[in-house]
ModelCIF file with pLDDT and N, C-alpha, C, O atoms, coordinates in Angstrom:
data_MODEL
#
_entry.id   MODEL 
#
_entity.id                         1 
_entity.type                       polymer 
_entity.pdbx_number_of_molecules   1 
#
_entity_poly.entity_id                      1 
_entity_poly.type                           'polypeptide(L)' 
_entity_poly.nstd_linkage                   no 
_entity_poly.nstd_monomer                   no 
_entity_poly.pdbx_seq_one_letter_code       
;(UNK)(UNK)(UNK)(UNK)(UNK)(UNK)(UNK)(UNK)(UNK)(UNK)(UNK)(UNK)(UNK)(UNK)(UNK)(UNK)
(UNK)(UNK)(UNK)(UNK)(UNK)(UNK)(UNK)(UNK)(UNK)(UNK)(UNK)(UNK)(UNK)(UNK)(UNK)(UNK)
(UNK)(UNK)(UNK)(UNK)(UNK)(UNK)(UNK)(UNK)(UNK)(UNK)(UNK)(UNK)(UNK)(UNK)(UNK)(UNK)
;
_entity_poly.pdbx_seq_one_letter_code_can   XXXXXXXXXXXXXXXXXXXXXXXXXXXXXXXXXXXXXXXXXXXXXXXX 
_entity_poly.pdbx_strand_id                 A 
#
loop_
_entity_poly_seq.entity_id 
_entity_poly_seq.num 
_entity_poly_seq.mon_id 
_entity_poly_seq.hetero 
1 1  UNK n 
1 2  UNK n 
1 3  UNK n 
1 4  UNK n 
1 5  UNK n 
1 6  UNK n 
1 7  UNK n 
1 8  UNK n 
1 9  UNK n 
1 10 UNK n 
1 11 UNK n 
1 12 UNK n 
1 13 UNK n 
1 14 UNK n 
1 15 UNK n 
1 16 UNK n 
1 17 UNK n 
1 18 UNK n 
1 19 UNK n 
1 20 UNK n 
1 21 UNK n 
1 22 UNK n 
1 23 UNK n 
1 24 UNK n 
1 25 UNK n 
1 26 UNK n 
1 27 UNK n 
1 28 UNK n 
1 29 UNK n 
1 30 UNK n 
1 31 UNK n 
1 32 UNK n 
1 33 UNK n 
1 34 UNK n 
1 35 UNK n 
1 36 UNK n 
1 37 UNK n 
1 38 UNK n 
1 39 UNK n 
1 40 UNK n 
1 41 UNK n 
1 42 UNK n 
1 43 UNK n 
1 44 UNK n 
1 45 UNK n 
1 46 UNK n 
1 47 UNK n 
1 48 UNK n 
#
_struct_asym.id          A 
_struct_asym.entity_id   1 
#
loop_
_ma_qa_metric.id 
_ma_qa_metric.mode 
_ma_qa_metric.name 
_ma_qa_metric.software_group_id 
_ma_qa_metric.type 
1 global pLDDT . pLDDT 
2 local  pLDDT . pLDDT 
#
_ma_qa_metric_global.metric_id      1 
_ma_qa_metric_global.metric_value   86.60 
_ma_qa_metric_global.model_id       1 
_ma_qa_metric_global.ordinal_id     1 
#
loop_
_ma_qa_metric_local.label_asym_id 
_ma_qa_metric_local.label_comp_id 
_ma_qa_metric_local.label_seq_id 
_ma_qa_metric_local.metric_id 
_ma_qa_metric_local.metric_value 
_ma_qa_metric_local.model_id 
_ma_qa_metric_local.ordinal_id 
A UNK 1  2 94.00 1 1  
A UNK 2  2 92.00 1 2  
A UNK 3  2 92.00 1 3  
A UNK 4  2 93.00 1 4  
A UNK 5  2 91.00 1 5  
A UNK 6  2 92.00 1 6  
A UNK 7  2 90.00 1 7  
A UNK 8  2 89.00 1 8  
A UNK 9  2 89.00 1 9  
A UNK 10 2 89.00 1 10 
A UNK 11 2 89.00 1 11 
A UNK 12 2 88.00 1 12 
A UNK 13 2 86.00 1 13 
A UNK 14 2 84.00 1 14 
A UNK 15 2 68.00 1 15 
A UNK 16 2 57.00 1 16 
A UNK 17 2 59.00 1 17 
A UNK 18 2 67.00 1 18 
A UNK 19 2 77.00 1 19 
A UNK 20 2 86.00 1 20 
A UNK 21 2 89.00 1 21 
A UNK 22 2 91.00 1 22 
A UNK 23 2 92.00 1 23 
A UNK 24 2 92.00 1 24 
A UNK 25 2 92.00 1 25 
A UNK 26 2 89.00 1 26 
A UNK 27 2 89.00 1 27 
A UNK 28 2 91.00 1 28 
A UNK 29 2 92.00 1 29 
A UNK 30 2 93.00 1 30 
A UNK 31 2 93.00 1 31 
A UNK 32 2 94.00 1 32 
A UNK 33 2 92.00 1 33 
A UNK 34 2 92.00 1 34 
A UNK 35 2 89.00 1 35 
A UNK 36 2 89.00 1 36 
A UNK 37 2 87.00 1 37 
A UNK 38 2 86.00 1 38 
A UNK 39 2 84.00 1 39 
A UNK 40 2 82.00 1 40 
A UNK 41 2 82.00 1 41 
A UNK 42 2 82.00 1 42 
A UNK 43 2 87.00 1 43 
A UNK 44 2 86.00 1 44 
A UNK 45 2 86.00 1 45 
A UNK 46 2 87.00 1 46 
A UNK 47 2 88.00 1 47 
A UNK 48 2 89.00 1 48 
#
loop_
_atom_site.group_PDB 
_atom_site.id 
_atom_site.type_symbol 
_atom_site.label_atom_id 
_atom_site.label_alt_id 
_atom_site.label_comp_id 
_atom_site.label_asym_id 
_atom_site.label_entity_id 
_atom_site.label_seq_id 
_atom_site.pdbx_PDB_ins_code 
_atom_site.Cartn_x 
_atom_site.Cartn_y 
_atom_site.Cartn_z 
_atom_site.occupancy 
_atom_site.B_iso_or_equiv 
_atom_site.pdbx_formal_charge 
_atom_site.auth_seq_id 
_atom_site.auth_comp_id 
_atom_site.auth_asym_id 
_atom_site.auth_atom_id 
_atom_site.pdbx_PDB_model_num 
ATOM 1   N N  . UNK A 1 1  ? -22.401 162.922 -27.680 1.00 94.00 ? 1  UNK A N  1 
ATOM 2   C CA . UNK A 1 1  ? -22.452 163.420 -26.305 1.00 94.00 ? 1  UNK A CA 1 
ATOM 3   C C  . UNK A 1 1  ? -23.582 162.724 -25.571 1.00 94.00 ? 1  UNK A C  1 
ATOM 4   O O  . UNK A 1 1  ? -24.676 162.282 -25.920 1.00 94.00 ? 1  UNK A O  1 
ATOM 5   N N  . UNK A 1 2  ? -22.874 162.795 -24.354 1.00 92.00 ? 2  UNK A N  1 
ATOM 6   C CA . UNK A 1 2  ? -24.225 161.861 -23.474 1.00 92.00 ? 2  UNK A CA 1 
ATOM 7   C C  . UNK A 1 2  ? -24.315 162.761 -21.942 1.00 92.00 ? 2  UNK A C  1 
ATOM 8   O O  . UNK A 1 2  ? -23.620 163.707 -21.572 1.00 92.00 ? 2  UNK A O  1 
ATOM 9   N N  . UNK A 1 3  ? -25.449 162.062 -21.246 1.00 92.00 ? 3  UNK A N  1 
ATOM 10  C CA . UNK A 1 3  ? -24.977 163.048 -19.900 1.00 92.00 ? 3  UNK A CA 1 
ATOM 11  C C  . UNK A 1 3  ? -24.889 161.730 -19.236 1.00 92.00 ? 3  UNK A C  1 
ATOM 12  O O  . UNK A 1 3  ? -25.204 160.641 -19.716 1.00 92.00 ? 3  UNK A O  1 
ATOM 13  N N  . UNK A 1 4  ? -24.420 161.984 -18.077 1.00 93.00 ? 4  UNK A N  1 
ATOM 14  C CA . UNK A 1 4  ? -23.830 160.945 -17.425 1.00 93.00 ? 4  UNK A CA 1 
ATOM 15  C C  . UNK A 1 4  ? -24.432 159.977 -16.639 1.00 93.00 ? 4  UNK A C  1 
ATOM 16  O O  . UNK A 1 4  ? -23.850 159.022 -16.124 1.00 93.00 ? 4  UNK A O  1 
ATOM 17  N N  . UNK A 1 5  ? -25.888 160.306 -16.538 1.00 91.00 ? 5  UNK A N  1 
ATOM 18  C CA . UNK A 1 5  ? -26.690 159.378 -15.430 1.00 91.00 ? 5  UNK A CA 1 
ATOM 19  C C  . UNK A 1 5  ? -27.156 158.468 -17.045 1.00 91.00 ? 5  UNK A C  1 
ATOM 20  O O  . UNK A 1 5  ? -27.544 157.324 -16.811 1.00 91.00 ? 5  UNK A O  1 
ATOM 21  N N  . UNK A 1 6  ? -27.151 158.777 -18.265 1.00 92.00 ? 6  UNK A N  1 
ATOM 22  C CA . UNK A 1 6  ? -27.225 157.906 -18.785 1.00 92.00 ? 6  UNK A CA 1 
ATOM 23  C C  . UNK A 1 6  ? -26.348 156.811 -19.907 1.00 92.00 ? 6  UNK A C  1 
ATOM 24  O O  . UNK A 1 6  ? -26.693 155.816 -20.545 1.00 92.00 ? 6  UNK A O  1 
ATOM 25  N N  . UNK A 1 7  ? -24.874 157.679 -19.740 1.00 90.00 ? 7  UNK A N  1 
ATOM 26  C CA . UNK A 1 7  ? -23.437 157.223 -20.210 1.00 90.00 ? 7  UNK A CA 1 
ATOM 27  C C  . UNK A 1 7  ? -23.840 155.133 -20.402 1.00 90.00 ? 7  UNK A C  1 
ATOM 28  O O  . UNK A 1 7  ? -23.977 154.436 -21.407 1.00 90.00 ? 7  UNK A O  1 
ATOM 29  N N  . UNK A 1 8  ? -23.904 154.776 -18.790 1.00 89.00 ? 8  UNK A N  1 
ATOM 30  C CA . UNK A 1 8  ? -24.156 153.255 -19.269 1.00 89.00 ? 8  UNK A CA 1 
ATOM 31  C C  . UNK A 1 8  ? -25.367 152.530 -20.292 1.00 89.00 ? 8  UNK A C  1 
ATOM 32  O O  . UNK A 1 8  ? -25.597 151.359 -20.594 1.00 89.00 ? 8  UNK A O  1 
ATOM 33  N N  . UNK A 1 9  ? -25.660 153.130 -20.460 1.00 89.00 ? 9  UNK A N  1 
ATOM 34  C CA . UNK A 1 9  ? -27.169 152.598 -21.565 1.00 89.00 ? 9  UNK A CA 1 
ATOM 35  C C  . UNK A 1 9  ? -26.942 152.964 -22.980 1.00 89.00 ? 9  UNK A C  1 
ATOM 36  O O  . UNK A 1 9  ? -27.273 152.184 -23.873 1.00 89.00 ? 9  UNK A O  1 
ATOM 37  N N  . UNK A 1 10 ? -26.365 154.170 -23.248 1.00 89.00 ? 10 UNK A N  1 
ATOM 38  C CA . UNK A 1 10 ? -25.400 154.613 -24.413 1.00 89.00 ? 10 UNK A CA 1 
ATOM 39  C C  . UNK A 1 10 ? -24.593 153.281 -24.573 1.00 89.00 ? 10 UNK A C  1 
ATOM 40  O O  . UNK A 1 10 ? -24.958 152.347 -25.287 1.00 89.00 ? 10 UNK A O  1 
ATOM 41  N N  . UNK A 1 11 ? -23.339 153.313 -23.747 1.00 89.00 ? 11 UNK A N  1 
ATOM 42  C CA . UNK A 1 11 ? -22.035 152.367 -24.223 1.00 89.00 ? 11 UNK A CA 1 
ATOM 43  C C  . UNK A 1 11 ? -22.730 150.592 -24.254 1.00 89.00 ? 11 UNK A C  1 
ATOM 44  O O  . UNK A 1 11 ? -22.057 149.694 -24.759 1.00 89.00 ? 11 UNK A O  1 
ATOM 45  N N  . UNK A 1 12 ? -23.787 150.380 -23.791 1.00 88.00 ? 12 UNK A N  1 
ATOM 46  C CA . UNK A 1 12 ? -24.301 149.311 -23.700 1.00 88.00 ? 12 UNK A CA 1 
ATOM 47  C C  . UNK A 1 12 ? -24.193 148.702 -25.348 1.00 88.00 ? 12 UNK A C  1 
ATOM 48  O O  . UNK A 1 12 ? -23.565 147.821 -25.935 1.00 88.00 ? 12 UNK A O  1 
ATOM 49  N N  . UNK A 1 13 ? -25.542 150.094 -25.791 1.00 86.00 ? 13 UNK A N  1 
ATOM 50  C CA . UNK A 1 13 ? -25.802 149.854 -27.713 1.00 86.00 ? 13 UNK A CA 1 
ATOM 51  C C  . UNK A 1 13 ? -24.159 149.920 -28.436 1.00 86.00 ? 13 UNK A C  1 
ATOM 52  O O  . UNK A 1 13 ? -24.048 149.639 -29.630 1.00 86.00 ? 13 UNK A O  1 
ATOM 53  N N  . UNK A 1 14 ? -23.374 150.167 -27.913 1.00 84.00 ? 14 UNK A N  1 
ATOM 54  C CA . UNK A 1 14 ? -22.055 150.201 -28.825 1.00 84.00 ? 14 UNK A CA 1 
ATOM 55  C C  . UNK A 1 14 ? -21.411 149.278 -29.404 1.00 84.00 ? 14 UNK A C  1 
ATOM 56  O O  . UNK A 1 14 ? -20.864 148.839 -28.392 1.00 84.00 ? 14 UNK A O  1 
ATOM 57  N N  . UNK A 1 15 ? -20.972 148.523 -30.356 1.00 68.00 ? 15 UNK A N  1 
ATOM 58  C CA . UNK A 1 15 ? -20.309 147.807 -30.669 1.00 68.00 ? 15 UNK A CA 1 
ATOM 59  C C  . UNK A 1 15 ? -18.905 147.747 -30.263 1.00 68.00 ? 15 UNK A C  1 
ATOM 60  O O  . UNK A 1 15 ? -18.300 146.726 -29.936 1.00 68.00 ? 15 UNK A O  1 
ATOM 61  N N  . UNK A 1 16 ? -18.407 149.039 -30.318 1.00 57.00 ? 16 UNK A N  1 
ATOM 62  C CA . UNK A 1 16 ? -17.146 149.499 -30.671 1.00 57.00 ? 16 UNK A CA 1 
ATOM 63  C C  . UNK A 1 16 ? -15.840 148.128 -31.001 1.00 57.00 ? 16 UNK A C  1 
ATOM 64  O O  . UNK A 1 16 ? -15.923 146.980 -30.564 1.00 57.00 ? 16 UNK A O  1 
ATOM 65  N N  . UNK A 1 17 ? -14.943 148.567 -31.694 1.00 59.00 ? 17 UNK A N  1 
ATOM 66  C CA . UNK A 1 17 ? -13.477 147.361 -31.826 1.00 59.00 ? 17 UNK A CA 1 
ATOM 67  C C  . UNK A 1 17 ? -13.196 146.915 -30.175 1.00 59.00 ? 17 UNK A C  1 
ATOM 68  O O  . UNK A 1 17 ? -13.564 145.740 -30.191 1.00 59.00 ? 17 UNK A O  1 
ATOM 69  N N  . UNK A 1 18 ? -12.966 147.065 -29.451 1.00 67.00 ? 18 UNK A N  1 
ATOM 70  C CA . UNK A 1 18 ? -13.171 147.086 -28.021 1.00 67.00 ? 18 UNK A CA 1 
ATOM 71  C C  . UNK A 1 18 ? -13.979 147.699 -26.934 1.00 67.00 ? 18 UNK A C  1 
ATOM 72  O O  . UNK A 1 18 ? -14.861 146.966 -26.486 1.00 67.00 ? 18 UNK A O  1 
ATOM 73  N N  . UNK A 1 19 ? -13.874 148.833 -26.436 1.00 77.00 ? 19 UNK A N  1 
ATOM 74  C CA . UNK A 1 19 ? -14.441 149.280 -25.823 1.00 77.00 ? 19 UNK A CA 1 
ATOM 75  C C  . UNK A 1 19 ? -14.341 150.779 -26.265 1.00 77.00 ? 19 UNK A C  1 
ATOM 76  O O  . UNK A 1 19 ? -13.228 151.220 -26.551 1.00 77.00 ? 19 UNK A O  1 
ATOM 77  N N  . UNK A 1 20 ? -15.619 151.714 -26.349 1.00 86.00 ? 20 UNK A N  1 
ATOM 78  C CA . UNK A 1 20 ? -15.774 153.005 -26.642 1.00 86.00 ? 20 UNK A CA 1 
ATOM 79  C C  . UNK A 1 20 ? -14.537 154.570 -25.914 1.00 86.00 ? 20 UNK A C  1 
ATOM 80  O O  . UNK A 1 20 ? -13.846 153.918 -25.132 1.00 86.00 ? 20 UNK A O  1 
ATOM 81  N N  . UNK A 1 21 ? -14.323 155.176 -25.870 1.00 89.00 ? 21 UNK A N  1 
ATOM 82  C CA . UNK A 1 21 ? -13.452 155.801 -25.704 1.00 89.00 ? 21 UNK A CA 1 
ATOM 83  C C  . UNK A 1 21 ? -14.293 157.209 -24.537 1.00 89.00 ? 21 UNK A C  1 
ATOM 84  O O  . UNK A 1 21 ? -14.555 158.291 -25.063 1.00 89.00 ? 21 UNK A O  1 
ATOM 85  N N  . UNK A 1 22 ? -14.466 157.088 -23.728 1.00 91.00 ? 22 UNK A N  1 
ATOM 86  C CA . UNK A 1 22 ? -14.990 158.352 -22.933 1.00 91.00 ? 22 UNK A CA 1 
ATOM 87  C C  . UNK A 1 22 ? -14.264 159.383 -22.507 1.00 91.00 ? 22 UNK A C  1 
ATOM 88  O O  . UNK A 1 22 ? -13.268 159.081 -21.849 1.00 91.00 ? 22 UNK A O  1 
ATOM 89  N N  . UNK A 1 23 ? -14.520 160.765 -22.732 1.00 92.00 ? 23 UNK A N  1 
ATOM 90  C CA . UNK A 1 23 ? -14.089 161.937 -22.235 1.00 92.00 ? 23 UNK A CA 1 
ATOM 91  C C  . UNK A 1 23 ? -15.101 162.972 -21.489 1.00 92.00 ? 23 UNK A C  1 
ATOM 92  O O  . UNK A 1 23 ? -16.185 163.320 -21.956 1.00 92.00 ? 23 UNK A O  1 
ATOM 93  N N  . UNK A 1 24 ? -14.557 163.401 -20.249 1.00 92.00 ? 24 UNK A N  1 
ATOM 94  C CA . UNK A 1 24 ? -15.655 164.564 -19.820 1.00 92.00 ? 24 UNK A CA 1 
ATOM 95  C C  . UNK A 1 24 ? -15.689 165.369 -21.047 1.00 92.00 ? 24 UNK A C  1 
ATOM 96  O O  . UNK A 1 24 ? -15.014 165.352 -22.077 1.00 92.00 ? 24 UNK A O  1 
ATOM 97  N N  . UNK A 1 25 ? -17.132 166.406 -20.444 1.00 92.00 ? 25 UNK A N  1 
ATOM 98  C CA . UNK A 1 25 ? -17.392 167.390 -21.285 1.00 92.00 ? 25 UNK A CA 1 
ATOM 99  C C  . UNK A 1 25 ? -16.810 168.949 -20.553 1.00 92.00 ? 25 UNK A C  1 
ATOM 100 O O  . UNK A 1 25 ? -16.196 169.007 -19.488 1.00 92.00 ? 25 UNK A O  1 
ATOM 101 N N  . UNK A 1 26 ? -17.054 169.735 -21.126 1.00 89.00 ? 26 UNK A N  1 
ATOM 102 C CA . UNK A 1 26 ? -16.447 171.331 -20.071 1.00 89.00 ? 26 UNK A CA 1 
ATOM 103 C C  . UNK A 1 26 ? -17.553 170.871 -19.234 1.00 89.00 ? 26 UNK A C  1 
ATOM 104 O O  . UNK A 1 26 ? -17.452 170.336 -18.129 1.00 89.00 ? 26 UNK A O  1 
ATOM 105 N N  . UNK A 1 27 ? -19.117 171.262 -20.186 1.00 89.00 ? 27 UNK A N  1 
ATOM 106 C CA . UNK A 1 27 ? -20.414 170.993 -18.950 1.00 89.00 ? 27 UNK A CA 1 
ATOM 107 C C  . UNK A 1 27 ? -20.436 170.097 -18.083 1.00 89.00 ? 27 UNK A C  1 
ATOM 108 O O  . UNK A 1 27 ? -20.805 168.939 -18.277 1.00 89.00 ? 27 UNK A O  1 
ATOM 109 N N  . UNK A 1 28 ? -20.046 170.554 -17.065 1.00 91.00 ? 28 UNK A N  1 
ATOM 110 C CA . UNK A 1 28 ? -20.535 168.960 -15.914 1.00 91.00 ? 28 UNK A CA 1 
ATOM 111 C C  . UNK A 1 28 ? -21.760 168.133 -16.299 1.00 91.00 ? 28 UNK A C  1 
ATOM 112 O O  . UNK A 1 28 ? -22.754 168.602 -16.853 1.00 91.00 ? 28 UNK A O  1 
ATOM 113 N N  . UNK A 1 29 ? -21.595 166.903 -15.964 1.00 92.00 ? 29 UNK A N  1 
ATOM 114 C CA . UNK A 1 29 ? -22.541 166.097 -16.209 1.00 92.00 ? 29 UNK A CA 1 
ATOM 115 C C  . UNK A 1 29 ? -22.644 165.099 -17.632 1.00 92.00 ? 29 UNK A C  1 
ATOM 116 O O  . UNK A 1 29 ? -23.222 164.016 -17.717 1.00 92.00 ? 29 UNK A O  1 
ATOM 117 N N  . UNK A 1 30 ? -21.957 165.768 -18.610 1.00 93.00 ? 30 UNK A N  1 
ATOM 118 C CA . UNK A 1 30 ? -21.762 165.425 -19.791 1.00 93.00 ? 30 UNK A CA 1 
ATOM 119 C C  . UNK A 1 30 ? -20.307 164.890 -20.379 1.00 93.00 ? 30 UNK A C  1 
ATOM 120 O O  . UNK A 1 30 ? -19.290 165.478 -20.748 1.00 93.00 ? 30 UNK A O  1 
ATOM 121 N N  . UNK A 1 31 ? -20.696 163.484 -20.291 1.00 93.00 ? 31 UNK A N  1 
ATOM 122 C CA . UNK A 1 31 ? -19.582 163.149 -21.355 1.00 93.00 ? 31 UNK A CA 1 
ATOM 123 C C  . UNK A 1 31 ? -19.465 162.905 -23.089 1.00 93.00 ? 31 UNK A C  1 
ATOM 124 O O  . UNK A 1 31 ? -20.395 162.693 -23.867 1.00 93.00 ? 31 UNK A O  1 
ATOM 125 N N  . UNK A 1 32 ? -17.938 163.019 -23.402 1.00 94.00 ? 32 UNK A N  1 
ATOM 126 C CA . UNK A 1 32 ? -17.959 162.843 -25.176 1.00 94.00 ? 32 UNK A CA 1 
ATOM 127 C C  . UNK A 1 32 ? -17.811 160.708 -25.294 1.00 94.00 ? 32 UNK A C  1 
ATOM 128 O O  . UNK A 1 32 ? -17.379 159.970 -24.409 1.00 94.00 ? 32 UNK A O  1 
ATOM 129 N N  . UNK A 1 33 ? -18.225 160.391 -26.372 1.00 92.00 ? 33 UNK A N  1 
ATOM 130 C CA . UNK A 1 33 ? -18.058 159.233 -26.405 1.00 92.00 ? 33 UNK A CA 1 
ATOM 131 C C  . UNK A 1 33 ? -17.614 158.504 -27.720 1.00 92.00 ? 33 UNK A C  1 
ATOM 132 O O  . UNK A 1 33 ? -18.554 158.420 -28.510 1.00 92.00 ? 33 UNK A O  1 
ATOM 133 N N  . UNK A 1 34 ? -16.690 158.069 -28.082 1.00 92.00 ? 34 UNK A N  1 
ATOM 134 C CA . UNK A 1 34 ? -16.274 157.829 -29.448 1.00 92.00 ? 34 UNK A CA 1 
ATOM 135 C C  . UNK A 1 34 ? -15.775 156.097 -29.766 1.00 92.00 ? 34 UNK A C  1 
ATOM 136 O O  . UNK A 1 34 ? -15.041 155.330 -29.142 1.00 92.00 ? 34 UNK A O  1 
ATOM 137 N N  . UNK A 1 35 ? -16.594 155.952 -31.076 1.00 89.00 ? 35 UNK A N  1 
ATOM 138 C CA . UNK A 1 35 ? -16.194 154.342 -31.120 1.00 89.00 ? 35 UNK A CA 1 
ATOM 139 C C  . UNK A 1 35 ? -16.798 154.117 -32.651 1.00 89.00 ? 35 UNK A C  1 
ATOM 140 O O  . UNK A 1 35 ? -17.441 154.900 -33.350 1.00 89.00 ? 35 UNK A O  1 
ATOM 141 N N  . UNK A 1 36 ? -16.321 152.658 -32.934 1.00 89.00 ? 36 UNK A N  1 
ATOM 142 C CA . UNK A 1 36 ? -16.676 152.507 -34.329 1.00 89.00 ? 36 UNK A CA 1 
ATOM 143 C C  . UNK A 1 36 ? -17.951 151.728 -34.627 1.00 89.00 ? 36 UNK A C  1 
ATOM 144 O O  . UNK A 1 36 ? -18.115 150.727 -33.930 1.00 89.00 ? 36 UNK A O  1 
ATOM 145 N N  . UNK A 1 37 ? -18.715 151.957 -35.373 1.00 87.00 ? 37 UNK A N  1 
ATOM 146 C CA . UNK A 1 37 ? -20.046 151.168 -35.750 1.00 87.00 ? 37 UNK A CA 1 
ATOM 147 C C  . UNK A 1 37 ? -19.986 150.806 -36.818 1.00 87.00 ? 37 UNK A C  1 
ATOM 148 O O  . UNK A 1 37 ? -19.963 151.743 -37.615 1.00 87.00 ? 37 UNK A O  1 
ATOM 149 N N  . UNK A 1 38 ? -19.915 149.029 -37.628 1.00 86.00 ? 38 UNK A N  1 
ATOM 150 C CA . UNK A 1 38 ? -20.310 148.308 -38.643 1.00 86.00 ? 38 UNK A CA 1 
ATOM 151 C C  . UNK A 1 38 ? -21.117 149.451 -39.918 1.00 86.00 ? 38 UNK A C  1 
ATOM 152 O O  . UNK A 1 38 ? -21.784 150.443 -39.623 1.00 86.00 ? 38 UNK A O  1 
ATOM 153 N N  . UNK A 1 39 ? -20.978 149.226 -40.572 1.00 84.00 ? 39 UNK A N  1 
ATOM 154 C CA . UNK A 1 39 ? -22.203 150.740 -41.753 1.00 84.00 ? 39 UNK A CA 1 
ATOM 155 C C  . UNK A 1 39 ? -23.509 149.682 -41.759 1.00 84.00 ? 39 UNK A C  1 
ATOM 156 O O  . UNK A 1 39 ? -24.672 150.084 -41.789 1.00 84.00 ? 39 UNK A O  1 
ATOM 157 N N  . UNK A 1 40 ? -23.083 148.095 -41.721 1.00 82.00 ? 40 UNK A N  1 
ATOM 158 C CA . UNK A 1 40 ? -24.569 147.642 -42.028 1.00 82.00 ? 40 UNK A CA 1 
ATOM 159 C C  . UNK A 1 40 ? -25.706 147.454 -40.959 1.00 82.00 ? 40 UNK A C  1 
ATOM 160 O O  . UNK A 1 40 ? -26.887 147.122 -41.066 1.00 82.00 ? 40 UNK A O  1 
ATOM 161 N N  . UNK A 1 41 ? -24.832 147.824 -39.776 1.00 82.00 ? 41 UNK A N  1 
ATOM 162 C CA . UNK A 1 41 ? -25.825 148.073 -38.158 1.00 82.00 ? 41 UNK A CA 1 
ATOM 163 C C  . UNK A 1 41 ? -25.755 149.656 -37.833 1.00 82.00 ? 41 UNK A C  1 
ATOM 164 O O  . UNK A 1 41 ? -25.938 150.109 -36.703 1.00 82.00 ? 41 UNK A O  1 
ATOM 165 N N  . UNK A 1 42 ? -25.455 150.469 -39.026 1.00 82.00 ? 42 UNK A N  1 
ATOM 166 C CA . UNK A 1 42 ? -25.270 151.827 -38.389 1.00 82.00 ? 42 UNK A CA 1 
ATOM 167 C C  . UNK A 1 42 ? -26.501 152.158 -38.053 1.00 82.00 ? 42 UNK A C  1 
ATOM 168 O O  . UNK A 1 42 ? -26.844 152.034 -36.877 1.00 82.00 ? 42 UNK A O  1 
ATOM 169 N N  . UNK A 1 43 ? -27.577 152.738 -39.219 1.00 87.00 ? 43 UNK A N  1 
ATOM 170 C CA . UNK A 1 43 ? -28.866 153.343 -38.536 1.00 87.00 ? 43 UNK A CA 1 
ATOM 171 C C  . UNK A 1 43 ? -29.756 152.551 -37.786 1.00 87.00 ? 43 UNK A C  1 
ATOM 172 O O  . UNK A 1 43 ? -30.900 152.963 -37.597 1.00 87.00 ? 43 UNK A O  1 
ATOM 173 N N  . UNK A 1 44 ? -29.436 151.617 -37.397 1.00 86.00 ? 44 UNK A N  1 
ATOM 174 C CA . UNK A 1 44 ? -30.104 150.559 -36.283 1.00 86.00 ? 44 UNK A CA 1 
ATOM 175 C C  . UNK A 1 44 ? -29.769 151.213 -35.119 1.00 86.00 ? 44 UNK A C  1 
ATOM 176 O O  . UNK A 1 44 ? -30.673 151.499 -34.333 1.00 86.00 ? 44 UNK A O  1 
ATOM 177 N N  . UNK A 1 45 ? -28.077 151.638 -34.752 1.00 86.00 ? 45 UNK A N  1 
ATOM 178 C CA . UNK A 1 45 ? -27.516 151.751 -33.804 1.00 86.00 ? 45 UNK A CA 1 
ATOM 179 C C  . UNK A 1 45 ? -28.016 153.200 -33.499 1.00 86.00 ? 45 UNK A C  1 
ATOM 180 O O  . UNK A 1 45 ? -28.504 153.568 -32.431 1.00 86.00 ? 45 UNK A O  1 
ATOM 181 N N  . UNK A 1 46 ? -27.779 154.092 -34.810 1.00 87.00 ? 46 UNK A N  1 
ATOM 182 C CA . UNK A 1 46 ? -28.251 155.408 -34.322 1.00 87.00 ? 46 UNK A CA 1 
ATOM 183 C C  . UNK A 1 46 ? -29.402 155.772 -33.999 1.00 87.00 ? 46 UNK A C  1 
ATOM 184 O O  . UNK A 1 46 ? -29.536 156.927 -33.595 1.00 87.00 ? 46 UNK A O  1 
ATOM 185 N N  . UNK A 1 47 ? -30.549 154.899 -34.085 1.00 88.00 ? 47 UNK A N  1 
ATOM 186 C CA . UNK A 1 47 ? -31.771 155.326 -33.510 1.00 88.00 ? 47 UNK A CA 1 
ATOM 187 C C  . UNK A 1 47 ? -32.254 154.487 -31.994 1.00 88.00 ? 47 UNK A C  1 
ATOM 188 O O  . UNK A 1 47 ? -33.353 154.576 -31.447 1.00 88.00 ? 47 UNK A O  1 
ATOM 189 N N  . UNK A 1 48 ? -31.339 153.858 -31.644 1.00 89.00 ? 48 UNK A N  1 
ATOM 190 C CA . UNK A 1 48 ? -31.235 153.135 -30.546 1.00 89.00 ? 48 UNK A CA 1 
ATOM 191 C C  . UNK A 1 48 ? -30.575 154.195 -29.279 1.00 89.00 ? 48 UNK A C  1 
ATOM 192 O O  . UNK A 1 48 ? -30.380 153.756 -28.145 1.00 89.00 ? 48 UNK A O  1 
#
């Protein structure tokens, strides 16, 4: 989950197979974001 003033800086760090997959959240302001990450750049990516 991300909120939305910072959604582009999130999908930036993404690798994803193409492009990441975005869905609103119920909460305004918040979107869901889903995509795939390499395992050997994973905890690089997740602390980014």
């Amino acid at each position: 989950n991300a909120p939305n003033d910072k959604l582009k800086d999130v999908i930036a760090l993404l690798p994803g197979m193409r492009s990441p997959t975005v869905l609103p959240l119920a909460e305004e302001g918040w979107s869901s974001v889903h995509t795939v990450i390499n395992k050997d750049k994973f905890w690089e990516v997740i602390d980014e």
